[in-house]
N, C-alpha and C. Protein backbone atom coordinates (compact mmCIF):
# COMPACT_ATOMS: atom_id res chain seq x y z
N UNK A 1 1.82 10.77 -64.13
CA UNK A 1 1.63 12.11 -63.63
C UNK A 1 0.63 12.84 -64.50
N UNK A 2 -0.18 13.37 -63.76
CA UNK A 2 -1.69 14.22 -64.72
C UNK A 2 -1.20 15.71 -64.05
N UNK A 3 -1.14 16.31 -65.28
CA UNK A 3 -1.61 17.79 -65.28
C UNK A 3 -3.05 18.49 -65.47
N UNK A 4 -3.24 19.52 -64.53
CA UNK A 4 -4.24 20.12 -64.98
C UNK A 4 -4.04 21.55 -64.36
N UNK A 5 -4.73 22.20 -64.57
CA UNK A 5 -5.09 23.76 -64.20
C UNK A 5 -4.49 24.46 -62.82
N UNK A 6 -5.06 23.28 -62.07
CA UNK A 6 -4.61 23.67 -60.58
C UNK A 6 -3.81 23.02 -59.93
N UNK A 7 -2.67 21.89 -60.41
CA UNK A 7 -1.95 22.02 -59.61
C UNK A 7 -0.97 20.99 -60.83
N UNK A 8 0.33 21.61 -61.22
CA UNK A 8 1.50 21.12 -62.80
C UNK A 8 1.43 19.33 -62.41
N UNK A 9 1.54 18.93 -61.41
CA UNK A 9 1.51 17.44 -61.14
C UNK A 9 0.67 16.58 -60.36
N UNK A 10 0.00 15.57 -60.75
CA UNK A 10 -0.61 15.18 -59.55
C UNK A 10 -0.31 13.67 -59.34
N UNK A 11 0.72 12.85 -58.32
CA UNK A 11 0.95 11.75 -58.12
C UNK A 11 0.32 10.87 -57.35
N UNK A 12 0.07 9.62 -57.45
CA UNK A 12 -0.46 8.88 -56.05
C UNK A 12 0.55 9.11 -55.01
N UNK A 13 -0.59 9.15 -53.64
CA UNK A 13 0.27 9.41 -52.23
C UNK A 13 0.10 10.83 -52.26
N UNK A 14 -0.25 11.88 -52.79
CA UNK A 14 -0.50 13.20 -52.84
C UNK A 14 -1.43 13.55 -52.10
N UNK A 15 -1.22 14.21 -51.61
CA UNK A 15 -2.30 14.96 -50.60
C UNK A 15 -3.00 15.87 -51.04
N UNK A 16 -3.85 15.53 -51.35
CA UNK A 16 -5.12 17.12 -52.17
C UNK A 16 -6.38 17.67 -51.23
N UNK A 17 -6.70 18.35 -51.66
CA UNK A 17 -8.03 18.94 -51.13
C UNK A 17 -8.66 19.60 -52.31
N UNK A 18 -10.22 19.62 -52.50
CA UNK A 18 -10.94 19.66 -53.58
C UNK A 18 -12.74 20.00 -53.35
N UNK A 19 -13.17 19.64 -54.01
CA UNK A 19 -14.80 19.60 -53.59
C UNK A 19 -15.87 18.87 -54.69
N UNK A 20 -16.54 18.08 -54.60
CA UNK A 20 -17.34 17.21 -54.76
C UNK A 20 -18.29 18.14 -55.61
N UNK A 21 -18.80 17.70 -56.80
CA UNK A 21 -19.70 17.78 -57.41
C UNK A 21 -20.84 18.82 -56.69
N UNK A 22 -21.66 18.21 -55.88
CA UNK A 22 -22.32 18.88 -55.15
C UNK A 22 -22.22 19.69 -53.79
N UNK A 23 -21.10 20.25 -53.54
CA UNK A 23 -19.74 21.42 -53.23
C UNK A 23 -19.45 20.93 -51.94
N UNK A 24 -19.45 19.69 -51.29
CA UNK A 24 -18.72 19.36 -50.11
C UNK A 24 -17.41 19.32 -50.49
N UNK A 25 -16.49 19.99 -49.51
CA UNK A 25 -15.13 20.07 -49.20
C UNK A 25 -14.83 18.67 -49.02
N UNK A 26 -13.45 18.48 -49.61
CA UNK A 26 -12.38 16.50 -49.24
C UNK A 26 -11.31 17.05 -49.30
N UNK A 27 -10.52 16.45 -47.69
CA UNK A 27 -9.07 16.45 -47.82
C UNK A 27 -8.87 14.85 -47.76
N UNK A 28 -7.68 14.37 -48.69
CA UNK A 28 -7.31 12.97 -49.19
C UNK A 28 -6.10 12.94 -49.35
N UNK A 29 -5.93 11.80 -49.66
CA UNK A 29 -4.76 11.44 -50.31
C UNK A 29 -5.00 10.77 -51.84
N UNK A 30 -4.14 10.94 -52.92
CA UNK A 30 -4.70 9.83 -53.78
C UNK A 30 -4.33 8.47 -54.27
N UNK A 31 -4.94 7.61 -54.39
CA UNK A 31 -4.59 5.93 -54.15
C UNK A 31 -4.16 5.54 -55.72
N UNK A 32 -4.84 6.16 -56.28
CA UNK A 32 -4.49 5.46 -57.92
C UNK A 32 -4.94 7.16 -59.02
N UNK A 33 -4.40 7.13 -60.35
CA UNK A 33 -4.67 7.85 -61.46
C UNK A 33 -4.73 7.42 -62.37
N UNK A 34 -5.81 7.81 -63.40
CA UNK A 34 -5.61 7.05 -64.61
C UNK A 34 -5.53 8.77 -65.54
N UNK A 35 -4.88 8.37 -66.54
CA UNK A 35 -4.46 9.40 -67.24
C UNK A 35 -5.28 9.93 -68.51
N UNK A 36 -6.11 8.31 -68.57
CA UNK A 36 -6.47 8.83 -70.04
C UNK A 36 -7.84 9.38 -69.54
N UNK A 37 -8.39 9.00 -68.88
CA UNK A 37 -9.40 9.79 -67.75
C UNK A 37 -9.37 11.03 -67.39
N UNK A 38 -8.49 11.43 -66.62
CA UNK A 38 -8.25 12.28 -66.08
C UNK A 38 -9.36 11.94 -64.38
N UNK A 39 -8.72 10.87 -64.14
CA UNK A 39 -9.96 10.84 -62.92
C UNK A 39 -8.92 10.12 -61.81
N UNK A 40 -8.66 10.94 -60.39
CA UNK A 40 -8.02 10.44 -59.30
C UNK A 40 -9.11 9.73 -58.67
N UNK A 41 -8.55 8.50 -57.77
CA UNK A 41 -9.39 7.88 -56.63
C UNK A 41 -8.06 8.24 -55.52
N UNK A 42 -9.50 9.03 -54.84
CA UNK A 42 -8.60 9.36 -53.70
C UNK A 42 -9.73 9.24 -52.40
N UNK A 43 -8.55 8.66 -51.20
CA UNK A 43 -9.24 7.89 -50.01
C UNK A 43 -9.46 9.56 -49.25
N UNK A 44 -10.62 9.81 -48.91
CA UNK A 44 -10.84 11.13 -48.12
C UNK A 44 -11.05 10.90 -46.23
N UNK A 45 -10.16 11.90 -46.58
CA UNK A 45 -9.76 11.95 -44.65
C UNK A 45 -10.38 13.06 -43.97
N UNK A 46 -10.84 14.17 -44.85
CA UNK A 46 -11.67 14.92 -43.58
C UNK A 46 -12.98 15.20 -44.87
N UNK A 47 -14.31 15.57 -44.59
CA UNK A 47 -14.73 15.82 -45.31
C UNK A 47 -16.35 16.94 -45.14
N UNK A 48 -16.44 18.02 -45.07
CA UNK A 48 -18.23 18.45 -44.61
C UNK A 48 -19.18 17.00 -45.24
N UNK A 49 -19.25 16.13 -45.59
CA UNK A 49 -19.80 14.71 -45.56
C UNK A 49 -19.32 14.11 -44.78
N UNK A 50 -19.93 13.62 -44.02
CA UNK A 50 -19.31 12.55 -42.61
C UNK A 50 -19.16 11.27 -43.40
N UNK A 51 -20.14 11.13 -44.09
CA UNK A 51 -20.43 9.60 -44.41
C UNK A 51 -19.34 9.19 -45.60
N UNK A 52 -18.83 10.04 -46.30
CA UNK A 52 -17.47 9.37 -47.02
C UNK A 52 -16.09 9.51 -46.22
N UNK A 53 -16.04 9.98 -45.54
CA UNK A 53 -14.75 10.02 -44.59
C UNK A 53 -14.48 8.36 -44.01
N UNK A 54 -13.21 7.90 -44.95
CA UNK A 54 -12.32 6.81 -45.37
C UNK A 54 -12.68 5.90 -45.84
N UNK A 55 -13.50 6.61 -47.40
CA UNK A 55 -14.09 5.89 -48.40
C UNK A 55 -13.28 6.45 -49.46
N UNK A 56 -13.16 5.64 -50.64
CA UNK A 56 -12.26 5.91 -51.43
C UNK A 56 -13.08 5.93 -52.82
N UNK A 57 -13.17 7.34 -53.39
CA UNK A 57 -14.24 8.02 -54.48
C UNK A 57 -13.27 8.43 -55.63
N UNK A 58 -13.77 8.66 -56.88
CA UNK A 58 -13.14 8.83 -57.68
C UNK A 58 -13.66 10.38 -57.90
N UNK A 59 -12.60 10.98 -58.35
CA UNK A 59 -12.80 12.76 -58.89
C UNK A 59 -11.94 13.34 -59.77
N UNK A 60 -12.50 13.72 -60.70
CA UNK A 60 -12.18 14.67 -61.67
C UNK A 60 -10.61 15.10 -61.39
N UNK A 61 -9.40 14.85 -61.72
CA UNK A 61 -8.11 16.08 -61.61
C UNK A 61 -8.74 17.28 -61.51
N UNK A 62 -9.57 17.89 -61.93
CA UNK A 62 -9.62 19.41 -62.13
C UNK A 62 -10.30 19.69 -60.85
N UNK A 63 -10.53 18.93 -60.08
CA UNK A 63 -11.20 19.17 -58.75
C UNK A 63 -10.48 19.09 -57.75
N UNK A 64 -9.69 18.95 -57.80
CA UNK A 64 -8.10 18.40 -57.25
C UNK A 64 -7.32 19.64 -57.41
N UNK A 65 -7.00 20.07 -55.79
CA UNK A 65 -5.26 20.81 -55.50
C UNK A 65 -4.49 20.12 -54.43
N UNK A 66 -3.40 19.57 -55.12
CA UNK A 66 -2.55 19.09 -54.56
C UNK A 66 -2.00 20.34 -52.60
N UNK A 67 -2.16 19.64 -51.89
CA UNK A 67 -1.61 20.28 -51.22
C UNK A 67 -0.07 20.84 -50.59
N UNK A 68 0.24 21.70 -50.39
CA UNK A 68 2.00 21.49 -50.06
C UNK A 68 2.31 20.59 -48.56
N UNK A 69 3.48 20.12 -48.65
CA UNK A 69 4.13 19.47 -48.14
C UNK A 69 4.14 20.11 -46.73
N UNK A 70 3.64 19.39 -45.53
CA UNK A 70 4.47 19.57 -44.28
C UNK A 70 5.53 19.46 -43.67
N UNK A 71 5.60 21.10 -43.09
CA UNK A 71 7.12 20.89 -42.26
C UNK A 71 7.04 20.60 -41.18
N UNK A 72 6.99 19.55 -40.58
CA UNK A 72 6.97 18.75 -39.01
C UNK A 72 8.02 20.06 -38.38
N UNK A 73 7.73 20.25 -37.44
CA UNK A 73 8.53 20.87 -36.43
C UNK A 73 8.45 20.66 -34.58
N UNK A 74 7.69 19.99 -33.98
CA UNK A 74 7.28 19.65 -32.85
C UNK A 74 6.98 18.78 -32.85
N UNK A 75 7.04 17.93 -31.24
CA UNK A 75 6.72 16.91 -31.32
C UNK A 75 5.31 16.38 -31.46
N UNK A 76 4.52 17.60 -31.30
CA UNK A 76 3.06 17.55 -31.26
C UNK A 76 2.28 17.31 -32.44
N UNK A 77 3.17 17.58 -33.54
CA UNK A 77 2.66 17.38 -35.27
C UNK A 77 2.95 16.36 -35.55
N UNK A 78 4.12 15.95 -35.02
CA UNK A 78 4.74 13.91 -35.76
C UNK A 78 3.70 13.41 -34.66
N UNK A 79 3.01 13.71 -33.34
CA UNK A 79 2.47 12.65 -32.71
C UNK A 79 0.85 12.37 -33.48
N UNK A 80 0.83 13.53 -33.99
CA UNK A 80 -0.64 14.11 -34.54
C UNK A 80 -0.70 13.02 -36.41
N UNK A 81 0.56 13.20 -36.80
CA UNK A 81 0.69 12.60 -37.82
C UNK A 81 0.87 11.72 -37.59
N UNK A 82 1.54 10.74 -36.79
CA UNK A 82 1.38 9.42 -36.48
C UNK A 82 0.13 8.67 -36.32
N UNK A 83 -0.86 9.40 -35.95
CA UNK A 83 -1.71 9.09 -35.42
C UNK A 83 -2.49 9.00 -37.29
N UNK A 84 -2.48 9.91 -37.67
CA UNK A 84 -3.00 9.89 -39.16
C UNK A 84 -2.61 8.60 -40.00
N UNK A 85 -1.39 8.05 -39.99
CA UNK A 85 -0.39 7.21 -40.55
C UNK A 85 -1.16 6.16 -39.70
N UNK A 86 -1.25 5.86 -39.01
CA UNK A 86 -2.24 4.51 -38.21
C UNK A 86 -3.58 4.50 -38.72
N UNK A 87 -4.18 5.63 -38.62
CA UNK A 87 -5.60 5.46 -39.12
C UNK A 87 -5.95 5.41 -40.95
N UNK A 88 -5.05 5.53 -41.56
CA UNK A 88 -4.53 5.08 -43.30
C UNK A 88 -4.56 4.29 -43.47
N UNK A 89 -3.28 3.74 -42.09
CA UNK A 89 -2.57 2.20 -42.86
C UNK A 89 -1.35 2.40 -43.55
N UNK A 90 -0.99 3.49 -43.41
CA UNK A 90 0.44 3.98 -44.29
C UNK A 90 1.46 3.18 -43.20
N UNK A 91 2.12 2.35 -43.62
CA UNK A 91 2.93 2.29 -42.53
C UNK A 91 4.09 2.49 -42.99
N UNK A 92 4.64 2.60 -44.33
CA UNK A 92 6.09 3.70 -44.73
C UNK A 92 6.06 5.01 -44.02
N UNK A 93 4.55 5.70 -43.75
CA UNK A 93 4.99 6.77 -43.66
C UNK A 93 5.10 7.08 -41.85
N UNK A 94 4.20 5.84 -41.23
CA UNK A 94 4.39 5.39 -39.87
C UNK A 94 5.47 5.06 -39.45
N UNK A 95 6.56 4.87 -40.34
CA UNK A 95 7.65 4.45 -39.77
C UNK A 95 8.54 5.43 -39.96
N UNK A 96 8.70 6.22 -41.27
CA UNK A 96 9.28 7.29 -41.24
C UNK A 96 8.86 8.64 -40.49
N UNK A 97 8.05 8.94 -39.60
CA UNK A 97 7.12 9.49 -38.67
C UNK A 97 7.99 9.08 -37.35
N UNK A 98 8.13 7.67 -37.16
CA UNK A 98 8.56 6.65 -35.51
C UNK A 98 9.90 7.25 -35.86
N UNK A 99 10.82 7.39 -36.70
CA UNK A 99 12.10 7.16 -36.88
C UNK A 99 12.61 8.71 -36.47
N UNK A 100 11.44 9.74 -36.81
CA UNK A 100 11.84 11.29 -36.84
C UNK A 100 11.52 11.80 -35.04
N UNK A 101 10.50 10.70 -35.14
CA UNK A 101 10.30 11.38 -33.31
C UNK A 101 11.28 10.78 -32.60
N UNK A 102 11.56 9.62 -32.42
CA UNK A 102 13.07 9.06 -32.09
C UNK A 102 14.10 9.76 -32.40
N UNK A 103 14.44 10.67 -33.27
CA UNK A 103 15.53 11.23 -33.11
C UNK A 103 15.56 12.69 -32.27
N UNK A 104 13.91 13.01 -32.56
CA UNK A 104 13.77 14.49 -31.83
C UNK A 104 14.17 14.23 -30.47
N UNK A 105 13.92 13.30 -30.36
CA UNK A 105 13.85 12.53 -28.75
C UNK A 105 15.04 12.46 -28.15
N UNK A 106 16.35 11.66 -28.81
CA UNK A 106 17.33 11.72 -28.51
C UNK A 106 18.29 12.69 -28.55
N UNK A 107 18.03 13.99 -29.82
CA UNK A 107 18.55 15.26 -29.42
C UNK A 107 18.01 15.87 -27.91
N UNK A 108 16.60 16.22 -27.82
CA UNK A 108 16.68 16.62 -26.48
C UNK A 108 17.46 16.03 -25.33
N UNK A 109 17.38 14.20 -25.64
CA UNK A 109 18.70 13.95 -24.24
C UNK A 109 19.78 14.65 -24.23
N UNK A 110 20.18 14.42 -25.89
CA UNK A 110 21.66 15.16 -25.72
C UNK A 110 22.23 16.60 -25.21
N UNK A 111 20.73 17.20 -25.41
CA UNK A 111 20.77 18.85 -25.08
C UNK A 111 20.51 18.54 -23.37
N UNK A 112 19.87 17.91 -22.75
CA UNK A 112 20.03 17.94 -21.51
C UNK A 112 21.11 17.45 -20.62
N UNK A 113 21.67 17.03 -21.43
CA UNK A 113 23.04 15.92 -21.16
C UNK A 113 24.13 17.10 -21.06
C-alpha cells in the first residue's frame, strides 16, 4: 500500500483517475505498485488520448486519485459494468457483477409474484 498526498492508500485493482505528464486526463485501474518507486502501472480505460486507452503505463502515485467506490443500484449500471468487466478481463469482478444481476432479477419475480 503507497501513500501519498491525494489519496491515504493506493492498492492494485483500484480505480484512479489522474493526468499524464503532458495533462491528458486517465481513468484506470491499477495492475501492479512498487513502493520503493512510488510508481503505479495502471491499465487506462478512458482517456483524452485515444491511443493509450487499454494500454498499461506507468505513473507517478502523486498523479493518482483513487476513485470512490460504486454503488450499483439499477439494472442499467451492473449491465454497463458488466460490460466493463468483459472488456478488462476481470472475470472475479464479471462474476460478482452476473451473481448481483441474478439476484436483482429474481427479487423482481418475487415482487411480481
Amino acid at each position: 500500500m503507497l501513500t501519498n498526498n491525494h489519496c491515504p492508500m493506493l492498492e492494485i485493482g483500484d480505480w484512479v483517475k489522474g493526468s499524464l505528464l503532458s495533462g491528458e486526463l486517465i481513468i484506470g485501474y491499477i495492475e501492479s505498485l512498487s513502493n520503493l518507486d512510488g510508481v503505479a502501472k495502471v491499465t487506462i480505460v478512458k482517456s483524452d488520448n485515444k491511443d493509450i486507452i487499454g494500454r498499461t503505463i506507468a505513473l507517478l502515485t502523486n498523479q493518482l486519485k483513487r476513485l470512490p467506490a460504486a454503488n450499483v443500484s439499477n439494472k442499467e449500471q451492473i449491465l454497463f459494468l458488466i460490460d466493463l468487466a468483459l472488456s478488462t478481463g476481470d472475470e472475479e469482478w464479471f462474476n460478482e457483477l452476473s451473481s448481483k444481476l441474478y439476484s436483482m432479477t429474481q427479487l423482481v419475480k418475487e415482487v411480481k409474484a
